[in-house]
C-alpha atoms as a PDB file:
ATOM      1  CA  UNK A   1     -23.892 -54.400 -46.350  1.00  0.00           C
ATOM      2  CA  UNK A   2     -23.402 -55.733 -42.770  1.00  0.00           C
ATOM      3  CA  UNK A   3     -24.999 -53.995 -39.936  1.00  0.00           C
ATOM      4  CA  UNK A   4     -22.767 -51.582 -38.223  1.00  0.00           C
ATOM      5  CA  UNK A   5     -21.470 -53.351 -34.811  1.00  0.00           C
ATOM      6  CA  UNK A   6     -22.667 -51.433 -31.652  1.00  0.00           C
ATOM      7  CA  UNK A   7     -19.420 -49.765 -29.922  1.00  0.00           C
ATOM      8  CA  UNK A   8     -18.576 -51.276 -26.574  1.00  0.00           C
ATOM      9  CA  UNK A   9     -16.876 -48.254 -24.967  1.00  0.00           C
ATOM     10  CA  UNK A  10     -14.146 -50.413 -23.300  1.00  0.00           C
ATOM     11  CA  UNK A  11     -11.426 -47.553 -23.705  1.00  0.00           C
ATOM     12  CA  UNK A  12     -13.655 -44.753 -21.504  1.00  0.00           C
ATOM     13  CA  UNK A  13     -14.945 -46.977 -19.501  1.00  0.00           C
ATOM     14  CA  UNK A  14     -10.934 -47.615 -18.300  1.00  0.00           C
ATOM     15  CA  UNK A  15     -10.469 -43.739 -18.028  1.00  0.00           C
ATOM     16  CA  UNK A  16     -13.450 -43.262 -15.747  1.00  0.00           C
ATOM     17  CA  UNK A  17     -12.118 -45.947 -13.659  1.00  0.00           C
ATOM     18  CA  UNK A  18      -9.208 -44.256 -13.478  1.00  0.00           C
ATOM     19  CA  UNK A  19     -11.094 -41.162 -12.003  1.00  0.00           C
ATOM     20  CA  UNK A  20     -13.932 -42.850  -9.911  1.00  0.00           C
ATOM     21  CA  UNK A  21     -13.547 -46.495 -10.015  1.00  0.00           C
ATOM     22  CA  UNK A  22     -16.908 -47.798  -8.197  1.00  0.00           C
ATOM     23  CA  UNK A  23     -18.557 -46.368 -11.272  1.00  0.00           C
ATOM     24  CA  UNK A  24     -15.677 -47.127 -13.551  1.00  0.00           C
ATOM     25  CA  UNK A  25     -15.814 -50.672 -12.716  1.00  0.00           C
ATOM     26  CA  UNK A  26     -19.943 -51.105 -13.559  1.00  0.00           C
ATOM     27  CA  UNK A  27     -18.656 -49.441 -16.755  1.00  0.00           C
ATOM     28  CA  UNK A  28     -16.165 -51.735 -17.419  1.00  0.00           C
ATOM     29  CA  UNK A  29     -18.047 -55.047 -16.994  1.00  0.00           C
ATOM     30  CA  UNK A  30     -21.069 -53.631 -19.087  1.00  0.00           C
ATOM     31  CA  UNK A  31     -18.111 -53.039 -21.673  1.00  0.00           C
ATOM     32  CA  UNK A  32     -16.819 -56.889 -21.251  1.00  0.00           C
ATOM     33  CA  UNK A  33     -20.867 -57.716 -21.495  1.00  0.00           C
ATOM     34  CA  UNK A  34     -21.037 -55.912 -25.019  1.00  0.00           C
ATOM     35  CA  UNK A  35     -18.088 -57.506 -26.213  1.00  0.00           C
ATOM     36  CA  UNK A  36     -19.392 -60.605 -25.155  1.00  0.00           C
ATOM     37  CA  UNK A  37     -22.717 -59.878 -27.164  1.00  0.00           C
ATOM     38  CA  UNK A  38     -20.740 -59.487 -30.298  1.00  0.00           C
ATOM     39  CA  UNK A  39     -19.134 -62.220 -30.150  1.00  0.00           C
ATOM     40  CA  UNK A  40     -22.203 -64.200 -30.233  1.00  0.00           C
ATOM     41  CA  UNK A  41     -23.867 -61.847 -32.486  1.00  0.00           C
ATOM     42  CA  UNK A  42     -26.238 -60.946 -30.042  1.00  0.00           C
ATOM     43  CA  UNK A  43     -26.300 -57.498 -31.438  1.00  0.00           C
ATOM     44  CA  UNK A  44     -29.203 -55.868 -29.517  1.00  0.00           C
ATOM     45  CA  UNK A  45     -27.675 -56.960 -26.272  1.00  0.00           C
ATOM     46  CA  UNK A  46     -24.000 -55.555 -27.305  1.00  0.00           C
ATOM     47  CA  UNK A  47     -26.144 -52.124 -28.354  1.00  0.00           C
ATOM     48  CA  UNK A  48     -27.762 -52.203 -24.951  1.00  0.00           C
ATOM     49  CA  UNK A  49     -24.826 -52.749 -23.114  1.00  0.00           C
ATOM     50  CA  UNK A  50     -22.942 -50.592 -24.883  1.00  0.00           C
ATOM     51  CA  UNK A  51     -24.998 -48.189 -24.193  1.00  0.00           C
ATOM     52  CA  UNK A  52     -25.112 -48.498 -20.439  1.00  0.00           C
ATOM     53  CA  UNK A  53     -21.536 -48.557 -20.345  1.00  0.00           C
ATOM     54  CA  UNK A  54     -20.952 -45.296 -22.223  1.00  0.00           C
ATOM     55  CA  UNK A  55     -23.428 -43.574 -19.922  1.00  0.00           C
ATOM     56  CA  UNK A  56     -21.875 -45.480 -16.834  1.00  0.00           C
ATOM     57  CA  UNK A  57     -18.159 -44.147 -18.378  1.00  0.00           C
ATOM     58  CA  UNK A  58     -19.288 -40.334 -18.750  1.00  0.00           C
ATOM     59  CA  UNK A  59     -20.936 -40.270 -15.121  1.00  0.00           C
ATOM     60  CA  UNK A  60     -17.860 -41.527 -13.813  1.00  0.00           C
ATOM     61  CA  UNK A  61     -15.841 -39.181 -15.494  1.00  0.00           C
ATOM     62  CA  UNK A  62     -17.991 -36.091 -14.731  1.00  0.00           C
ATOM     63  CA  UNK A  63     -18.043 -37.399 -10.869  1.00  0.00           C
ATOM     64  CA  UNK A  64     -14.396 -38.257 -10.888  1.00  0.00           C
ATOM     65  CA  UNK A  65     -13.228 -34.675 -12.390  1.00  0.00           C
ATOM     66  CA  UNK A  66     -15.391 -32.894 -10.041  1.00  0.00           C
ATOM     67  CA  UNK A  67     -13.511 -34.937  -7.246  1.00  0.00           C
ATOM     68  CA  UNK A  68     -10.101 -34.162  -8.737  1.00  0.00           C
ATOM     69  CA  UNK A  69     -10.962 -30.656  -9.092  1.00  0.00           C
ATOM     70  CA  UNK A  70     -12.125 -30.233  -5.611  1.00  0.00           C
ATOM     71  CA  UNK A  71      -8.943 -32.110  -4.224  1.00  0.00           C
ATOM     72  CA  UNK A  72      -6.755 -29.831  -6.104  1.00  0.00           C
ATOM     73  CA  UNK A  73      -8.382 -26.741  -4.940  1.00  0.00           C
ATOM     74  CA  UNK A  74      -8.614 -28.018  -1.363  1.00  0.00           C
ATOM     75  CA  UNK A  75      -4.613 -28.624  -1.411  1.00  0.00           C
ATOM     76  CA  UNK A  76      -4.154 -25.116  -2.789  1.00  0.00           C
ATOM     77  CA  UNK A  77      -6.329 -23.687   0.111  1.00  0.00           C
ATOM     78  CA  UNK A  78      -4.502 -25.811   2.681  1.00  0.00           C
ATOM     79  CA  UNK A  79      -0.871 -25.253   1.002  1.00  0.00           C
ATOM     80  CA  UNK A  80      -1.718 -21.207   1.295  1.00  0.00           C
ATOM     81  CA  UNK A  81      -3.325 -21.416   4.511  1.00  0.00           C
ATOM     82  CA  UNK A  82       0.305 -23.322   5.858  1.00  0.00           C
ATOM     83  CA  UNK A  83       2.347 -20.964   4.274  1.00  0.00           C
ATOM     84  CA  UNK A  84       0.324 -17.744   5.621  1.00  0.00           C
ATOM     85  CA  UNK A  85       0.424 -19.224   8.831  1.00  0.00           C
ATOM     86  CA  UNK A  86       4.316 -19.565   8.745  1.00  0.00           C
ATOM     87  CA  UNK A  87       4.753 -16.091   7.081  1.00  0.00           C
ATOM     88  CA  UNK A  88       2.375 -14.817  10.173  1.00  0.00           C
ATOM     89  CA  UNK A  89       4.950 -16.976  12.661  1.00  0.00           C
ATOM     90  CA  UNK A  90       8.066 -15.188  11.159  1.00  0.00           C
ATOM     91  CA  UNK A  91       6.320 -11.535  11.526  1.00  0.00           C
ATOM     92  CA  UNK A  92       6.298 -12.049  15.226  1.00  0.00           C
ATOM     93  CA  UNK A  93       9.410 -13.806  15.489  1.00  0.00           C
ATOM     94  CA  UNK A  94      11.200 -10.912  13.702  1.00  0.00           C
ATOM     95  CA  UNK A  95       8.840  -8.413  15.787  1.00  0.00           C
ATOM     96  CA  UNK A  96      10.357 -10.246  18.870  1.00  0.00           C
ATOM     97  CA  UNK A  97      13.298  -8.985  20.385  1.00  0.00           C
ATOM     98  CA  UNK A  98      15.582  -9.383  23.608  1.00  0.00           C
ATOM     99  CA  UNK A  99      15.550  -6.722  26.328  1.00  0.00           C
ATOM    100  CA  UNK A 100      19.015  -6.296  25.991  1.00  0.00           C
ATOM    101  CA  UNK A 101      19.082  -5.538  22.322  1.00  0.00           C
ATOM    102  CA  UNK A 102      16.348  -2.662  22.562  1.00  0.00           C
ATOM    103  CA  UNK A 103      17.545   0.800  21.365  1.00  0.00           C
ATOM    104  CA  UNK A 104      16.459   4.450  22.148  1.00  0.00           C
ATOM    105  CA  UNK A 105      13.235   5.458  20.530  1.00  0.00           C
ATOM    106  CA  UNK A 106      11.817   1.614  20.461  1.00  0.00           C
ATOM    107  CA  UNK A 107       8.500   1.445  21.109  1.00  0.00           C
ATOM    108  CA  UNK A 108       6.556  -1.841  22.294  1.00  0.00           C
ATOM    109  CA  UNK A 109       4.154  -4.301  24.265  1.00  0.00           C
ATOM    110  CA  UNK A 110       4.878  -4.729  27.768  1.00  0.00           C
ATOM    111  CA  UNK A 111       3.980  -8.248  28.666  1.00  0.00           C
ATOM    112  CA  UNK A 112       1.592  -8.804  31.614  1.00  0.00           C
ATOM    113  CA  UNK A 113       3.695  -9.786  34.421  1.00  0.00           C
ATOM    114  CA  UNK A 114       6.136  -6.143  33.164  1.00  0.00           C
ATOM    115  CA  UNK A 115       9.228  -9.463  32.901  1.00  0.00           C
ATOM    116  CA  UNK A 116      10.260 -10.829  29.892  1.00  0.00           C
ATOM    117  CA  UNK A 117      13.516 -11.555  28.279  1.00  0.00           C
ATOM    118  CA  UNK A 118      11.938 -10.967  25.147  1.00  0.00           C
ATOM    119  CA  UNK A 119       9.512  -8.482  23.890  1.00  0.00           C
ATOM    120  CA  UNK A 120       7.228  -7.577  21.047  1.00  0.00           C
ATOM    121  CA  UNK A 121       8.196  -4.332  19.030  1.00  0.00           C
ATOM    122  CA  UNK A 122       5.852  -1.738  17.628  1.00  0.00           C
ATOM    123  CA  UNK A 123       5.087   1.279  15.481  1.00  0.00           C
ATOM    124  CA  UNK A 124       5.073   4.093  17.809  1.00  0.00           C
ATOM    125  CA  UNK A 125       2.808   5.993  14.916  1.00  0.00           C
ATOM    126  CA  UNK A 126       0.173   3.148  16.776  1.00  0.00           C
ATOM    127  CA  UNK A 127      -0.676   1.696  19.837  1.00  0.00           C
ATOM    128  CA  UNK A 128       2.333   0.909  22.524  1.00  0.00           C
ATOM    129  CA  UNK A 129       2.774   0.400  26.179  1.00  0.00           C
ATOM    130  CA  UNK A 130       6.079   1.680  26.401  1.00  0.00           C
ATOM    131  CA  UNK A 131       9.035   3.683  24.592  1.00  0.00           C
ATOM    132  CA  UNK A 132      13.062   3.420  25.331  1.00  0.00           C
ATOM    133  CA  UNK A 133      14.334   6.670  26.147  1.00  0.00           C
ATOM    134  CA  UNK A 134      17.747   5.555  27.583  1.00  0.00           C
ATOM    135  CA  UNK A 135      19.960   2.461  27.951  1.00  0.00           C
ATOM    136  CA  UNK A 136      23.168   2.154  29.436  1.00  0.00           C
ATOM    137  CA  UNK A 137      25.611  -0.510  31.145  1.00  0.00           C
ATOM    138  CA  UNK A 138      25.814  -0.906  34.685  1.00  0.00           C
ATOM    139  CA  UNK A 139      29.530  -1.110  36.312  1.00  0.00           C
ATOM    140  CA  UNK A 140      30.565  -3.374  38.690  1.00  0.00           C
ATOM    141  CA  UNK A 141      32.930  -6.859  39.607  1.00  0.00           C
ATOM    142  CA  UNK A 142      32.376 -10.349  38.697  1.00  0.00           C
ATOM    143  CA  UNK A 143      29.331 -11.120  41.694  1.00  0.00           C
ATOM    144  CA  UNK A 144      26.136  -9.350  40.729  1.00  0.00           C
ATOM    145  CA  UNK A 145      25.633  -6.458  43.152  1.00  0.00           C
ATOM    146  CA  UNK A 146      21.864  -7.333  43.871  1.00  0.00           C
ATOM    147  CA  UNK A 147      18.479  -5.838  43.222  1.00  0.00           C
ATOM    148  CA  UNK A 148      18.507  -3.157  45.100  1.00  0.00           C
ATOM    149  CA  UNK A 149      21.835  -2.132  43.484  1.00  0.00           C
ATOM    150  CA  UNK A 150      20.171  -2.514  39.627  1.00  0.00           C
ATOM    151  CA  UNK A 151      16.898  -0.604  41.252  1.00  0.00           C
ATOM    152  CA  UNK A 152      19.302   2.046  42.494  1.00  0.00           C
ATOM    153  CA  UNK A 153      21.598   2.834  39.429  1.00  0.00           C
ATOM    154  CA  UNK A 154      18.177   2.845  37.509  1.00  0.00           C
ATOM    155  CA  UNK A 155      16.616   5.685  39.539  1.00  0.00           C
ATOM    156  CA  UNK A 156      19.465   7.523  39.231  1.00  0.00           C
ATOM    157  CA  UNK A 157      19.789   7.321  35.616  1.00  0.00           C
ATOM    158  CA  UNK A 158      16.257   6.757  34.319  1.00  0.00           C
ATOM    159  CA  UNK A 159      14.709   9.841  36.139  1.00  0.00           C
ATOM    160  CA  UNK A 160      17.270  12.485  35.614  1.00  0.00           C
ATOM    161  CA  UNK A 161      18.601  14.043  32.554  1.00  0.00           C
ATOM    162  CA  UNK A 162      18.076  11.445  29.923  1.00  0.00           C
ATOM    163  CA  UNK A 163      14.119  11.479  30.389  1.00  0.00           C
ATOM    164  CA  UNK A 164      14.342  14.660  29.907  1.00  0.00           C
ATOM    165  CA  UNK A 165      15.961  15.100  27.035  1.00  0.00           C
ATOM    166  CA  UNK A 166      14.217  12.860  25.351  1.00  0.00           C
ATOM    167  CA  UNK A 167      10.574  13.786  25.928  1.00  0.00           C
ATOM    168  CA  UNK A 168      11.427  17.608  25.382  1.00  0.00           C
ATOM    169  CA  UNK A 169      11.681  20.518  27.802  1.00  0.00           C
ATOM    170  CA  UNK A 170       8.276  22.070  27.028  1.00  0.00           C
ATOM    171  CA  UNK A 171       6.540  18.350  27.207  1.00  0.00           C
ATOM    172  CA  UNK A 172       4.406  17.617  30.443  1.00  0.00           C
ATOM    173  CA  UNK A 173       6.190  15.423  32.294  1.00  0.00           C
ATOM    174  CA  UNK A 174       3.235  14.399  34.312  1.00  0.00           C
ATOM    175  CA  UNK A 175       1.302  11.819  31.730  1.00  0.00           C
ATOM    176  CA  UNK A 176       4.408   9.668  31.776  1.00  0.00           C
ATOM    177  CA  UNK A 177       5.573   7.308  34.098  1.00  0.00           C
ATOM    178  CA  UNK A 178       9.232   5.585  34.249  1.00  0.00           C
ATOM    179  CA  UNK A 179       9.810   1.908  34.055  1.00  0.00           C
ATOM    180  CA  UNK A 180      13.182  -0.394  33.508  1.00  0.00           C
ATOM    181  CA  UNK A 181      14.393  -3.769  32.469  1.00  0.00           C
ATOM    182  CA  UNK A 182      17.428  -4.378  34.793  1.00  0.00           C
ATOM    183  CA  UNK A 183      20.161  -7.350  35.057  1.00  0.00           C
ATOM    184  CA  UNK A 184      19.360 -10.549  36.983  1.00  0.00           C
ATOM    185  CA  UNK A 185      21.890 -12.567  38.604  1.00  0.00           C
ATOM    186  CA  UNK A 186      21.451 -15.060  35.989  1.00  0.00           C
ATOM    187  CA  UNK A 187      21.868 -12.299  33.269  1.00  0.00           C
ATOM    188  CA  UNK A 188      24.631 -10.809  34.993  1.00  0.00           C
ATOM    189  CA  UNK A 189      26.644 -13.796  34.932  1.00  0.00           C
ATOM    190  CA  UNK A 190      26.159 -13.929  31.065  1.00  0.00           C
ATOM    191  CA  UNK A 191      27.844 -10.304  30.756  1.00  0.00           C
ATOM    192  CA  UNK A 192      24.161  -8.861  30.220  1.00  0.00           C
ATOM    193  CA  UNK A 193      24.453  -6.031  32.756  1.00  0.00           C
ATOM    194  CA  UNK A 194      22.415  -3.430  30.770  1.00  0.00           C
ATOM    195  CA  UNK A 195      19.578  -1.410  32.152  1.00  0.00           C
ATOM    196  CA  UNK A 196      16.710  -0.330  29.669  1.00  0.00           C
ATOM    197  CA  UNK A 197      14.768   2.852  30.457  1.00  0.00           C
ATOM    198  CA  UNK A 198      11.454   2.924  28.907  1.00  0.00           C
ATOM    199  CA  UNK A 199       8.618   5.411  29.745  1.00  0.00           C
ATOM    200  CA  UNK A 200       4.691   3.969  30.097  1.00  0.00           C
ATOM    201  CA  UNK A 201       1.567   5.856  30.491  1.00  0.00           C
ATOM    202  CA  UNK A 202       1.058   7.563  33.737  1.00  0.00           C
ATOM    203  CA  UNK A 203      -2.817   5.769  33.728  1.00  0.00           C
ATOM    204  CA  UNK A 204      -2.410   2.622  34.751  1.00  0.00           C
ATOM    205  CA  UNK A 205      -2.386   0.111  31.770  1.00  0.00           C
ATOM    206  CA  UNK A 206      -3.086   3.111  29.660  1.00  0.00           C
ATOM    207  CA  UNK A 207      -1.626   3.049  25.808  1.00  0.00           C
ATOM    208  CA  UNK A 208       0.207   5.572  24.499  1.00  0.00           C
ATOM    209  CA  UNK A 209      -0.123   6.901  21.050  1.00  0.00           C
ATOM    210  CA  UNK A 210       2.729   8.522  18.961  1.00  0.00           C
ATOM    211  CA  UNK A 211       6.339   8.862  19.595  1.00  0.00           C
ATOM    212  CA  UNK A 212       7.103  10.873  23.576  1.00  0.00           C
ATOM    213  CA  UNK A 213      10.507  12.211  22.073  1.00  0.00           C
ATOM    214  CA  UNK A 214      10.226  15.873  21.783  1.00  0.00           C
END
């Protein structure tokens, strides 16, 4: 009975090229090397280079699945990681809102320079810098009447009844201050001629905690 011929390992030694080709290609030409031993029934040498190219075949392999796996794990991360980051850019975009469209009982961040055309809502059960406790639209022709005219209809409506009505009768009056968001000429022109009254903490830059409507 014939010797059994040594395998040359030509088929996995294409796969793990496939997967890491540096080694796959060492595999490959050991493979082509075997065959070439058989064919001039240099069997020792096709064993030997069989050999080397099955071990050649499963280190690419191993290497190449690791580097697969590790790719496809990286994309997951950074395909999660995008869409947290967009999910994260739509809950302040919806927590966003124009002056103009803020209601009684809003609570929210004042930005730093106390003007914005937009601004940030929050839970009043946390952490605010201010709370709406009246709105209303100011009357008037075509021209915008002027600052002084948007500062005075605001003191006249922000510190009389409506404050307190809102914060209670039997509340202290005294840890609050009063603050507005007024029309601007530019506004003005756009039919935006409502005031916002919002109350702030009487400390300056102090938080307030909890709802001020009594």
């Amino acid at each position: 009975m014939p010797p059994r011929q040594p395998a040359t390992h030509l088929a996995s030694s294409i796969v793990s090229t496939a997967l890491f080709w540096p080694v796959g290609i060492a595999a490959i030409l050991k493979s082509v090397a075997a065959r070439r031993a058989l064919a001039a029934q240099d069997l020792p040498a096709a064993t030997a280079a069989g050999k080397s190219a099955r071990t050649l075949a499963i280190v690419g392999t191993c290497i190449g699945s690791v580097l697969l796996l590790v790719s496809v794990v990286m994309t997951i991360a950074v395909t999660t990681a995008s869409l947290h980051a967009a999910e994260s850019e739509d809950a302040v975009s919806d927590a966003s809102i124009d002056v103009e469209d803020l209601d009684v009982g809003d609570c929210l961040a004042l930005p730093a320079s106390g003007i914005a055309s937009t601004v940030e809502l929050l839970d009043c059960a946390g952490p605010h810098t201010a709370e709406v406790f009246h709105t209303f639209e100011m009357a008037g022709a075509a021209a915008f009447p002027g600052a002084e005219a948007v500062k005075q209809a605001a003191s006249e409506a922000c510190t009389g009844e409506a404050f307190a009505q809102y914060i209670g009768a039997e509340t202290d009056a005294s840890g609050y201050s009063i603050n507005y968001f007024g029309p601007t000429s530019a506004s003005w022109s756009m039919q935006n001629r409502g005031i916002t009254c919002f109350l702030v903490s009487a400390e300056e830059g102090g938080e307030l905690t909890g709802s001020a409507r009594g």
